[in-house]
Protein backbone atom coordinates (compact mmCIF):
# COMPACT_ATOMS: atom_id res chain seq x y z
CA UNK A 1 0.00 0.00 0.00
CA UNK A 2 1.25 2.96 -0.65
CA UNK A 3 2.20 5.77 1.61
CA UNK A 4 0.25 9.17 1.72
CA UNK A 5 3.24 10.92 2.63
CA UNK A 6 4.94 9.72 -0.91
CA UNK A 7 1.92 10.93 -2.60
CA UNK A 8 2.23 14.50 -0.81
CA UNK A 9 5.96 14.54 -1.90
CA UNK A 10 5.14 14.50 -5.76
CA UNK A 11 5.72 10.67 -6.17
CA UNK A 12 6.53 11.53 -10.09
CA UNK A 13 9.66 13.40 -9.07
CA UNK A 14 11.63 9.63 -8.17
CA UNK A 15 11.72 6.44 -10.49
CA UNK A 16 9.52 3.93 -9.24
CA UNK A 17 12.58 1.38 -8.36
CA UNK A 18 13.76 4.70 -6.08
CA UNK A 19 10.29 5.54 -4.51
CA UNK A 20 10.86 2.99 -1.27
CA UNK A 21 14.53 4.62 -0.43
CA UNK A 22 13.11 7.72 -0.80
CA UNK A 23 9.94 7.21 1.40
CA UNK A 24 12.38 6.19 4.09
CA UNK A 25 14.53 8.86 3.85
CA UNK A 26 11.09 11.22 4.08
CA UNK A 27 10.01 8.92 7.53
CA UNK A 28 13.52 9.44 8.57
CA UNK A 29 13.33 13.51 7.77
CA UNK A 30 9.55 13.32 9.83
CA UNK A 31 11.24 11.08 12.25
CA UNK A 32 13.94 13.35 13.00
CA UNK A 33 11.98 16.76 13.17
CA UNK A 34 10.11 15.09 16.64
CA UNK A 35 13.19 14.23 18.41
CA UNK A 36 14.73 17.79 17.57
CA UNK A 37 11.50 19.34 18.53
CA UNK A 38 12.03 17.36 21.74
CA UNK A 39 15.66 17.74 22.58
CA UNK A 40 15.04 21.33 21.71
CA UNK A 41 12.81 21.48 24.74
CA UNK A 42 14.34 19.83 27.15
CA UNK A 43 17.80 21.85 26.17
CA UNK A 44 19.67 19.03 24.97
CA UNK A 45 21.07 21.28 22.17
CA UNK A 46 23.68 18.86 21.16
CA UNK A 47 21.33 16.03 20.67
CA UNK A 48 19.51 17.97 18.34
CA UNK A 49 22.39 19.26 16.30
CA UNK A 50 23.19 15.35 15.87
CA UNK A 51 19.48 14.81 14.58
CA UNK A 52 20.24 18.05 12.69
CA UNK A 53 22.83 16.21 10.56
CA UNK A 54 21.01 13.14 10.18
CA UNK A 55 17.81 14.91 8.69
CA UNK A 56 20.61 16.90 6.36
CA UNK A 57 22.30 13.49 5.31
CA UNK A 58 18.49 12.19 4.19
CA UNK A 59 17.66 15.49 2.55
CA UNK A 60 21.19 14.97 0.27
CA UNK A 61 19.81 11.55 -0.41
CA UNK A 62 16.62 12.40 -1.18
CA UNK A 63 18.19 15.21 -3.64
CA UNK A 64 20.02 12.50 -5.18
CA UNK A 65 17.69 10.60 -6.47
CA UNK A 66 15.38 13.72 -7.79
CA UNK A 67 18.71 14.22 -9.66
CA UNK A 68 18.46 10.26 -10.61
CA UNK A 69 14.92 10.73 -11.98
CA UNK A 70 15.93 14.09 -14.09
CA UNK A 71 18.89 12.62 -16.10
CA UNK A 72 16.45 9.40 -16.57
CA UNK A 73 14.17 11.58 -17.79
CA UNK A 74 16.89 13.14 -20.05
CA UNK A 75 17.94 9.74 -21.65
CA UNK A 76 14.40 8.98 -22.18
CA UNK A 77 13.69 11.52 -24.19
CA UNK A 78 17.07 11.33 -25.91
CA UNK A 79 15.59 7.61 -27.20
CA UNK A 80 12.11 8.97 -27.78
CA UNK A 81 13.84 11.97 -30.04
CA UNK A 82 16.48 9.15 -31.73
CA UNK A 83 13.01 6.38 -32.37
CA UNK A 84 11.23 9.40 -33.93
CA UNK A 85 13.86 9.75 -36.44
CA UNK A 86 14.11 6.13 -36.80
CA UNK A 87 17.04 5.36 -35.03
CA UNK A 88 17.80 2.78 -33.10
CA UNK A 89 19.18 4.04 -29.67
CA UNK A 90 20.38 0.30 -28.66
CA UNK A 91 22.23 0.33 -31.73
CA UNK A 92 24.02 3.46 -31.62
CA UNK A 93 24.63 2.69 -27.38
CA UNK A 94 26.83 -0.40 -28.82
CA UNK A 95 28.00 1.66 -31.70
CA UNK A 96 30.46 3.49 -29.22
């Protein structure tokens, strides 16, 4: 089933083999706002920097694999352009 939290985060943004990594790293992100919330309150300042740079090391992941997605997109429509021409893009991919 899948997550309404994915669906909030523009699930067409990530390739589908991405989109289960990526809804961890989001829980993780959630995850990690509570505890800072929490050591924030209680003063623990330290303990929340540490979640800080956890949540920052998910975001970069995250990031990542929107970048994944965007140069898949690329190549796809590299092919698309290449088939529409009549071109074989598997052929010119071994051509090299």
């Amino acid at each position: 089933m899948e997550s309404k939290r994915l669906v909030a985060m523009k699930k067409e943004n990530f390739r589908s083999q991405d989109k289960t990594n990526v809804q961890k790293e989001h829980d993780c992100i959630n995850d990690l706002q509570l505890e800072i919330r929490l050591h924030i309150e209680r003063g623990n300042y330290a303990a929340a920097e540490l979640c800080m740079e956890d949540m920052i090391v998910s975001m970069k992941e995250i990031r990542k694999y929107r970048k994944t997605k965007t140069e898949h997109d690329k190549m796809v429509g590299v092919v698309q352009m290449l088939s529409s021409r009549g071109l074989n893009a598997e052929l010119i991919m071994a051509a090299r």
